[in-house]
Each structure stands twice: as C-alpha cells, then as structure tokens.
C-alpha atoms as a PDB file:
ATOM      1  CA  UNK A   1       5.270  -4.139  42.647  1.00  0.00           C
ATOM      2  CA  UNK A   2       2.961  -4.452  39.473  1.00  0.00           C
ATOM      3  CA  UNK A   3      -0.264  -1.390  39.424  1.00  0.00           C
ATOM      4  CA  UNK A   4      -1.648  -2.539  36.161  1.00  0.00           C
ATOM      5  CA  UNK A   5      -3.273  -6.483  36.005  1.00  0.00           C
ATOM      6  CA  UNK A   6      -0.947  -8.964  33.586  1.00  0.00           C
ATOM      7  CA  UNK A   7      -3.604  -8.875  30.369  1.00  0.00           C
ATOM      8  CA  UNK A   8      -4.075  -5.421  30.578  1.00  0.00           C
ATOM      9  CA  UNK A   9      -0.575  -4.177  30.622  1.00  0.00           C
ATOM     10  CA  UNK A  10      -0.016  -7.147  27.826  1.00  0.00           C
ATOM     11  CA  UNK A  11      -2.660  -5.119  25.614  1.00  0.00           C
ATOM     12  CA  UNK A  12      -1.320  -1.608  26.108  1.00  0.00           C
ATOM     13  CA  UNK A  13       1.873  -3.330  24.991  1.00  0.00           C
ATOM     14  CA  UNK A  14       0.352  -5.278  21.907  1.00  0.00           C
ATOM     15  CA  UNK A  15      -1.351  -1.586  20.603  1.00  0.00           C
ATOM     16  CA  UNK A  16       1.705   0.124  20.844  1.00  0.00           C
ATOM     17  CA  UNK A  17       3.466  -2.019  18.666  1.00  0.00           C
ATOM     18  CA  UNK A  18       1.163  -0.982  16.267  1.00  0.00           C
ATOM     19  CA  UNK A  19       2.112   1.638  14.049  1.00  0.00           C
ATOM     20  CA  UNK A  20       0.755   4.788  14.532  1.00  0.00           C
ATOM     21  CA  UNK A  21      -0.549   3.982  18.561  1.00  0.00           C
ATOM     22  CA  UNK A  22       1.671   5.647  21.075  1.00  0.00           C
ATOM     23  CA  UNK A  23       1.871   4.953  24.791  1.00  0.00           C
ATOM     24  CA  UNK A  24      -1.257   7.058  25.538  1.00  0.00           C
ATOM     25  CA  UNK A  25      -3.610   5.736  22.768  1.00  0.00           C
ATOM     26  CA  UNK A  26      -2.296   2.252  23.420  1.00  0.00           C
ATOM     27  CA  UNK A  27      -3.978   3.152  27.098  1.00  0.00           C
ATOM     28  CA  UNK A  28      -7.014   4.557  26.050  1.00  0.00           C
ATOM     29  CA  UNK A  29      -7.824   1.676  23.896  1.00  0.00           C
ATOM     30  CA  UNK A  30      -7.293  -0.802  26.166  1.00  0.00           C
ATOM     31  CA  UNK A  31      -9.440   0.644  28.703  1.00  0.00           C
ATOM     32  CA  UNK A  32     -11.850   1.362  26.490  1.00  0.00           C
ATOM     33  CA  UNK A  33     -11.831  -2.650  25.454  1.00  0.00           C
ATOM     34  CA  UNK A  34     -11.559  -3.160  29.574  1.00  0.00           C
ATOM     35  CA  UNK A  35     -15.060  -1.628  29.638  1.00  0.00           C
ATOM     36  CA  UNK A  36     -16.811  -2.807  26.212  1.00  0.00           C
ATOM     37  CA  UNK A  37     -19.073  -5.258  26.357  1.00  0.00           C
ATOM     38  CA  UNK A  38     -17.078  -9.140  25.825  1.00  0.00           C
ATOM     39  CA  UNK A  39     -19.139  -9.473  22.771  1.00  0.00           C
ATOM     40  CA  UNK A  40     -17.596  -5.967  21.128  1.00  0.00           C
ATOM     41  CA  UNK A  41     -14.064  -7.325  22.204  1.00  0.00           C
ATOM     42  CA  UNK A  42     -14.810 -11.145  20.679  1.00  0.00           C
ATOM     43  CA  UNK A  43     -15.637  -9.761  17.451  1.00  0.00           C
ATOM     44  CA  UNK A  44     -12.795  -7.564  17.240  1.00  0.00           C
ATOM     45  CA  UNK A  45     -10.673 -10.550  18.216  1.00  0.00           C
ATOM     46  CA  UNK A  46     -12.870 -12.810  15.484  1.00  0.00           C
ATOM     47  CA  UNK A  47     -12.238 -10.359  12.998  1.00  0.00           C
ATOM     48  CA  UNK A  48      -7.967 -10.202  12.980  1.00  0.00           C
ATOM     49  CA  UNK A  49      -8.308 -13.559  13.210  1.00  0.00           C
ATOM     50  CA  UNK A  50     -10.550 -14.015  10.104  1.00  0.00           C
ATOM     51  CA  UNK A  51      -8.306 -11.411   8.245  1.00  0.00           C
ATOM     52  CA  UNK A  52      -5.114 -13.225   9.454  1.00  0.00           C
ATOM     53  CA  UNK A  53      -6.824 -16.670   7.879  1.00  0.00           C
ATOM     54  CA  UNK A  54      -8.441 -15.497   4.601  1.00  0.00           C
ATOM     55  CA  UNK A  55      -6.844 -12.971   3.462  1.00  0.00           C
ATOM     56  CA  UNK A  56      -3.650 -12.913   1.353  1.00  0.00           C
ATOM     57  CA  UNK A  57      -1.355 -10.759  -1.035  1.00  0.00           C
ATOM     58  CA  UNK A  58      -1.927 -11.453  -5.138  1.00  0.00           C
ATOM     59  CA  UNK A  59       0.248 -13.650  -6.417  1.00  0.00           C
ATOM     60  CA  UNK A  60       0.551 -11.410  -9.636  1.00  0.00           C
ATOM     61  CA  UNK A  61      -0.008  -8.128  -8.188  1.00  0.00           C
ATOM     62  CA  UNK A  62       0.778  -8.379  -4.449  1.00  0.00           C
ATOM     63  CA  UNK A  63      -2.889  -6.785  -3.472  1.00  0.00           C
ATOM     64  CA  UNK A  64      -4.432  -7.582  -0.319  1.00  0.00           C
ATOM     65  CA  UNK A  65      -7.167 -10.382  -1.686  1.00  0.00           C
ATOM     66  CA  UNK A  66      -9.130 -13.063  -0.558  1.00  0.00           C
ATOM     67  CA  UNK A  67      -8.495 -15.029  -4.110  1.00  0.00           C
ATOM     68  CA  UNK A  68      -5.802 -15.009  -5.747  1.00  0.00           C
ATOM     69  CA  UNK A  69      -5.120 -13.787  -8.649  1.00  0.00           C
ATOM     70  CA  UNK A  70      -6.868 -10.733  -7.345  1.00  0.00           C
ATOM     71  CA  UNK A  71     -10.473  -9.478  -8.583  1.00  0.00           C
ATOM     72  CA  UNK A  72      -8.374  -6.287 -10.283  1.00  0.00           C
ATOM     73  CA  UNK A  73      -5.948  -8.990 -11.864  1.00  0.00           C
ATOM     74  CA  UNK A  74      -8.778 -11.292 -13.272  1.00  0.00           C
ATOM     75  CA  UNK A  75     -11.053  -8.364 -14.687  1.00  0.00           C
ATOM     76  CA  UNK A  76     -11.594  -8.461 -18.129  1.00  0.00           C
ATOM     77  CA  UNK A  77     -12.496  -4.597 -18.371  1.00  0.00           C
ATOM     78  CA  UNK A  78      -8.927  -3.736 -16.900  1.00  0.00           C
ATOM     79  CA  UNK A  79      -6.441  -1.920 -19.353  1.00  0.00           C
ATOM     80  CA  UNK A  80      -3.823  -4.764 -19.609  1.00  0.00           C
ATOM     81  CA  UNK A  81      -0.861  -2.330 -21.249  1.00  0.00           C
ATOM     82  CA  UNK A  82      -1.017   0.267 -17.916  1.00  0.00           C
ATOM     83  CA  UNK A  83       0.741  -1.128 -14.743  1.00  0.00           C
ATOM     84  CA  UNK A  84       0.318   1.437 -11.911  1.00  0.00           C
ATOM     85  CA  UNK A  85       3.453   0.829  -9.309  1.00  0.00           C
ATOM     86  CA  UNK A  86       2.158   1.814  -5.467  1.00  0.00           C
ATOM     87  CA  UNK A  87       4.036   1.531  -2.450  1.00  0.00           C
ATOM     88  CA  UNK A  88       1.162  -0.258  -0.168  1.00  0.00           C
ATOM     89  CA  UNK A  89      -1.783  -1.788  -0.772  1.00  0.00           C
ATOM     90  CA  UNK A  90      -3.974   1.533   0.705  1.00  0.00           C
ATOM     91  CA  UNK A  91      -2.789   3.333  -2.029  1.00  0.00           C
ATOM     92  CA  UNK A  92      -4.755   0.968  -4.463  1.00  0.00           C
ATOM     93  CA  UNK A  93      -7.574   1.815  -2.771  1.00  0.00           C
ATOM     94  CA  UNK A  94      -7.301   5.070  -2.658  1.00  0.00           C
ATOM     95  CA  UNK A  95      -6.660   5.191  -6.563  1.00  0.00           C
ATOM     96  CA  UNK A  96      -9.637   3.146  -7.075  1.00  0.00           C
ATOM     97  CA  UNK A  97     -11.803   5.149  -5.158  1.00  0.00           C
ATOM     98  CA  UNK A  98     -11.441   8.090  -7.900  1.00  0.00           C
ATOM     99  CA  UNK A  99     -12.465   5.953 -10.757  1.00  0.00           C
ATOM    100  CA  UNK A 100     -10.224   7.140 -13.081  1.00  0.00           C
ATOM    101  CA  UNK A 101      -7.731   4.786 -13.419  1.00  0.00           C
ATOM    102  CA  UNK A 102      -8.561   1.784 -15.271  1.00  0.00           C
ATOM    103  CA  UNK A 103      -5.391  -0.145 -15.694  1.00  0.00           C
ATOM    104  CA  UNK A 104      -3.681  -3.093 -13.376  1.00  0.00           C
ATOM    105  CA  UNK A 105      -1.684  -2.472 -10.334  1.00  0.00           C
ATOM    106  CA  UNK A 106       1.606  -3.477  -8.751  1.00  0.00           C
ATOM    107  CA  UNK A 107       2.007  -2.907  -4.775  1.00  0.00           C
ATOM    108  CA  UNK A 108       6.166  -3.072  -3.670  1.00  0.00           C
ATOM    109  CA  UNK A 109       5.179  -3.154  -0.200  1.00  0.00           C
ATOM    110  CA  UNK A 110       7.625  -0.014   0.731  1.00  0.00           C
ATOM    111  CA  UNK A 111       9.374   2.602  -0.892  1.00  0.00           C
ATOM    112  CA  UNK A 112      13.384   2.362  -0.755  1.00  0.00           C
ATOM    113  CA  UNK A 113      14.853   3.415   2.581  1.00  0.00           C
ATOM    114  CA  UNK A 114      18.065   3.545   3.609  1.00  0.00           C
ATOM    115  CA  UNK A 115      17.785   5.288   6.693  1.00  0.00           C
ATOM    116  CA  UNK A 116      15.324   1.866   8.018  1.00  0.00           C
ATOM    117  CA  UNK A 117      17.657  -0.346   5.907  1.00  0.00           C
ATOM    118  CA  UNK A 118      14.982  -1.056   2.994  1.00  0.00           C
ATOM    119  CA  UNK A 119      16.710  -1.474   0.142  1.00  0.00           C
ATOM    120  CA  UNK A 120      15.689  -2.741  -3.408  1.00  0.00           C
ATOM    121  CA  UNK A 121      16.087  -6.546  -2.976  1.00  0.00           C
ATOM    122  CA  UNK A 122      13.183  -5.301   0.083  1.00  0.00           C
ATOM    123  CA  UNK A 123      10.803  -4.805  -2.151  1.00  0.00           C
ATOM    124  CA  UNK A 124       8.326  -6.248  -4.999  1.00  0.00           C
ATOM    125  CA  UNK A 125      10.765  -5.150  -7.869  1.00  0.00           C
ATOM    126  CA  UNK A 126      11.729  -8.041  -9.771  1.00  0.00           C
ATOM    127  CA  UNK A 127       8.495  -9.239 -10.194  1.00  0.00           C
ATOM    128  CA  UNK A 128       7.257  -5.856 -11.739  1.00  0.00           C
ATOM    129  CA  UNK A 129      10.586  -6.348 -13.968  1.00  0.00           C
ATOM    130  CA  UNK A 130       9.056  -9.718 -14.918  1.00  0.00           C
ATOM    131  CA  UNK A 131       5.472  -8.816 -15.176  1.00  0.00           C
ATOM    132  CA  UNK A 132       6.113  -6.097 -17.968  1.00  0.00           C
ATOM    133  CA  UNK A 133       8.805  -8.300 -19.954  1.00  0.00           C
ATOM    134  CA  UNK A 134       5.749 -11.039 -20.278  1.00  0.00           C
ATOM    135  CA  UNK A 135       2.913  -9.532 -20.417  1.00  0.00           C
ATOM    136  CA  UNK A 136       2.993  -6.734 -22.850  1.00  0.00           C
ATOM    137  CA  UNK A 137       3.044  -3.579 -21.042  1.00  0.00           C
ATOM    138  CA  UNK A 138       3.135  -0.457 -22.705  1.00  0.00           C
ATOM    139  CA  UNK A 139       3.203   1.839 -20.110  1.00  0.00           C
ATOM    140  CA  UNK A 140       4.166   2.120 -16.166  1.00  0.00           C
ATOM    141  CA  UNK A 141       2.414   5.198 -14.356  1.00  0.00           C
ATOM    142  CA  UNK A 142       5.326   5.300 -10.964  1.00  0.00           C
ATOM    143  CA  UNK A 143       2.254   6.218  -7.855  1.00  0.00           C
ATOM    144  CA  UNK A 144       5.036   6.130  -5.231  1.00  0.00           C
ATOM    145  CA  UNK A 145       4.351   9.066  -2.636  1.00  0.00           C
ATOM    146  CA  UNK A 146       5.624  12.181  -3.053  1.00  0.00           C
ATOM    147  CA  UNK A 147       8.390  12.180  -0.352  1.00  0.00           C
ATOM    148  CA  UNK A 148      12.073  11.371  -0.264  1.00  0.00           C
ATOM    149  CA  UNK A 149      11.698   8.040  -0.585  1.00  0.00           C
ATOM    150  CA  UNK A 150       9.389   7.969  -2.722  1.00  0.00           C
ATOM    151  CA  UNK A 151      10.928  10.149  -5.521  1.00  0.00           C
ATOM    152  CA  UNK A 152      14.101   8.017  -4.562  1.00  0.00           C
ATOM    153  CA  UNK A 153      12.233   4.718  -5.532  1.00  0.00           C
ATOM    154  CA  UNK A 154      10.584   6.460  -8.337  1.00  0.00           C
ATOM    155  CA  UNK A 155      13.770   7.312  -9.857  1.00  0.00           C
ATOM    156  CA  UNK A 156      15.742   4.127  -9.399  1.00  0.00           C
ATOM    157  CA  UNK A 157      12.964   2.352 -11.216  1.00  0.00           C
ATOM    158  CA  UNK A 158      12.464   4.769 -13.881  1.00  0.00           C
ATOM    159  CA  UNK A 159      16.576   4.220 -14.465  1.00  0.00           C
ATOM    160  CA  UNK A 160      15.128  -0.116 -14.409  1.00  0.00           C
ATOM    161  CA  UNK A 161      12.200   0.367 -16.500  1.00  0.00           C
ATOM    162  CA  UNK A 162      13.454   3.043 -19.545  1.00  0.00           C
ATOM    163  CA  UNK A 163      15.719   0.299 -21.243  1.00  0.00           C
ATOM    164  CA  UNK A 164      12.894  -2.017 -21.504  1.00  0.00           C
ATOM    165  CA  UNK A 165      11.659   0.505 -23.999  1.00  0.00           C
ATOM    166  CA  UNK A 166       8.104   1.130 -22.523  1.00  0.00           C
ATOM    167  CA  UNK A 167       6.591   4.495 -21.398  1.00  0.00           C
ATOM    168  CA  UNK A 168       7.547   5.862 -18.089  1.00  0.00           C
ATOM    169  CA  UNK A 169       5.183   8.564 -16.433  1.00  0.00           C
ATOM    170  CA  UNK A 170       4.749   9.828 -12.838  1.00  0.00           C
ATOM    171  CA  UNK A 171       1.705  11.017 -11.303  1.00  0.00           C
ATOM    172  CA  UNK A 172       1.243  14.701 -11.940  1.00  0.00           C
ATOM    173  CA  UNK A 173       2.250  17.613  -8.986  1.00  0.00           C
ATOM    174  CA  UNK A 174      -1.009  18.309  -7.598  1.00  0.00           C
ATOM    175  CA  UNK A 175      -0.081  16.109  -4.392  1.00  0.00           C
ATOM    176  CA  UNK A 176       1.860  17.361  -1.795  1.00  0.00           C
ATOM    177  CA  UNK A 177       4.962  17.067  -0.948  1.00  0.00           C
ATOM    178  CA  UNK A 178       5.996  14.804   1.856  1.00  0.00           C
ATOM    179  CA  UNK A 179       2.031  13.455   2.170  1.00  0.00           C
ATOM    180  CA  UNK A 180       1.029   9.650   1.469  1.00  0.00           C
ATOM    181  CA  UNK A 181      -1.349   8.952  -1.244  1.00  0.00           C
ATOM    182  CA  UNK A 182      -3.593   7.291   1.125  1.00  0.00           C
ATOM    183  CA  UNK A 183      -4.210  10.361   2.440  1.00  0.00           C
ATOM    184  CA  UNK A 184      -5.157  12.708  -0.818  1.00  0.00           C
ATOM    185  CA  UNK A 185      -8.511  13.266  -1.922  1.00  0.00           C
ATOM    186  CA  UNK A 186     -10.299  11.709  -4.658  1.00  0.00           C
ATOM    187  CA  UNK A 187     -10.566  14.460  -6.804  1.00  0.00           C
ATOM    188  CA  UNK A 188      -6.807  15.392  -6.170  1.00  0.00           C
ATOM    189  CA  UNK A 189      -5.655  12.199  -6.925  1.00  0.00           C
ATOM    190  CA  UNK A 190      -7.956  11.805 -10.259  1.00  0.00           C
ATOM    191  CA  UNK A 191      -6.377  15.196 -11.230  1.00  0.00           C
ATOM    192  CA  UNK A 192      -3.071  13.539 -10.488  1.00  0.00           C
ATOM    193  CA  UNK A 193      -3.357  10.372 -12.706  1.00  0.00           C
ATOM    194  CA  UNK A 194      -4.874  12.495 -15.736  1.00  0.00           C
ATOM    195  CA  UNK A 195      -1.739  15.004 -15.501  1.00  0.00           C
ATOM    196  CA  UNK A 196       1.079  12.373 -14.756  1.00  0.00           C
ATOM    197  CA  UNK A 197       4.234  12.999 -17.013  1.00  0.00           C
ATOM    198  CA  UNK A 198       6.817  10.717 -18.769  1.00  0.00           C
ATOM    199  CA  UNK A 199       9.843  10.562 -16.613  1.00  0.00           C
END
C-alpha cells in the first residue's frame, strides 16, 4: 500500500540523488515545492533546464561557460605563462573571487581516487599536458584541495609536469587540512596563492 502520491515520492527520490541531500532534506524540499506557488516551482524547473541547454565546459579550460573558449580563456589581460590546476569548476570561482590571481585556469573535474575508482585517465590530465607543451607556460600553481586526494593528485602531477622543465608551485599552508577550496575565505585563499611554494 503506497502513503506518499507517485510525483511526490519521485521528487524525494530525484533530491536525494543529489549530492549533499539526504533522505530528510530530500523531504523537506519536496514539501516545501508541494506548497510553493506553481510559478516558484516552473522557474526552478525553467532554470535546470536553461542551464542543462546553454551552458557547457571550455573547450580549452574545461570551465563551466556559456561560450566557448571561456571569457577567462579569451581575456587579453590574463597572464598567459600561469596555468592554475583546480579540481572543479567552484574552485575557479572561489579563486576569482579574491582577485589575486590573474593567470588562466585548468579544471580536472576530480581529484584522483582510488577508493571511488577515479583514476588518472578520469580526469582532465592530458589536456593540461598538452596545453603547457603548446602554449608556452612557464609556470603551473597545483590548487587541488588540501586532502588525501588532493595532495595525491598534486603529487602525481608534479612527478608529470617537472620534466617538462616549467615551474611547479602549490598553494601555500594557510588552508586546512581535509577542507575544499570552495569553502575557504577570500582573504585565506589570496594569502594562499601569494605564499604557494615550488614543489
């Protein structure tokens, strides 16, 4: 015997596939849908679907953008030598909010992972290879959180990078350990990108 309607139990199940939306919050945002006005719950629908449609990943630097290249790839006021590897495309924006770092980007989309079977050939890492044989790089600042993984991703490209005889660095220790860079302040990450090291 089914206590929950068909579409309602079908949207508890579509948030909590999400990540980050457990059972409970799946609930509560489904009721709170349940009892929003149909023009609230259009526009959210409108808007995945409009994100779904227009938006894409950089063909160059594998940002989230509407046009590709991306508006960071085609800026002429961009430092062309610096190539600033992240792990998701939040952490570009979280590095651009501090307005420190004026260089180009390069998003891998993950961070390598054995444990959830991500390994190297996963991830956005032969294009980076490519990118700084062509275009001149001088230097690759390694952004990739401060965790396992990311010190284990850090590392194996550091060990890709060094014989292509560029500079190496890593973002400095003022983030903490085992925290995203999403998550870190502006300030802390600006400190971060002005102390980074050569690895």
């Amino acid at each position: 015997m089914r206590f929950t309607a068909e579409p309602v139990a079908r949207l508890i199940e579509e948030f909590h596939r999400l990540p980050g939306i457990g059972p409970k919050t799946a609930q509560r945002l489904t009721f709170y849908l349940l009892r929003a006005p149909v023009d609230q719950s259009r526009e959210l629908a409108e808007a995945i679907l409009d994100m779904k449609e227009r938006v894409t990943f950089c063909s160059n630097c594998f940002h989230i953008t509407e046009e590709n290249p991306c508006a960071i790839c085609t800026s002429p006021q961009r430092d062309r030598t610096q190539i600033c590897v992240v792990e998701e495309p939040l952490d570009v924006m979280a590095l651009e909010r501090t307005s420190e770092y004026t260089g180009l980007y390069h998003v891998l989309h993950g961070a390598i992972s054995p444990v959830e079977g991500i390994g190297p050939d996963e991830l956005r890492i032969s294009e980076l290879l490519e990118r700084v044989r062509r275009d001149g790089v001088q230097e690759v600042i390694l952004a990739t959180n401060p965790n396992l993984e990311g010190e284990a991703t850090a590392m194996y490209l550091a060990k890709l990078l060094h014989p292509l005889g560029i500079k190496v660095t890593r973002l400095a220790r003022g983030l903490p350990m085992g925290s995203d860079l999403e998550y870190a302040d502006e300030i802390t990450l600006a400190r971060a990108i002005q102390g980074r090291r050569e690895m």
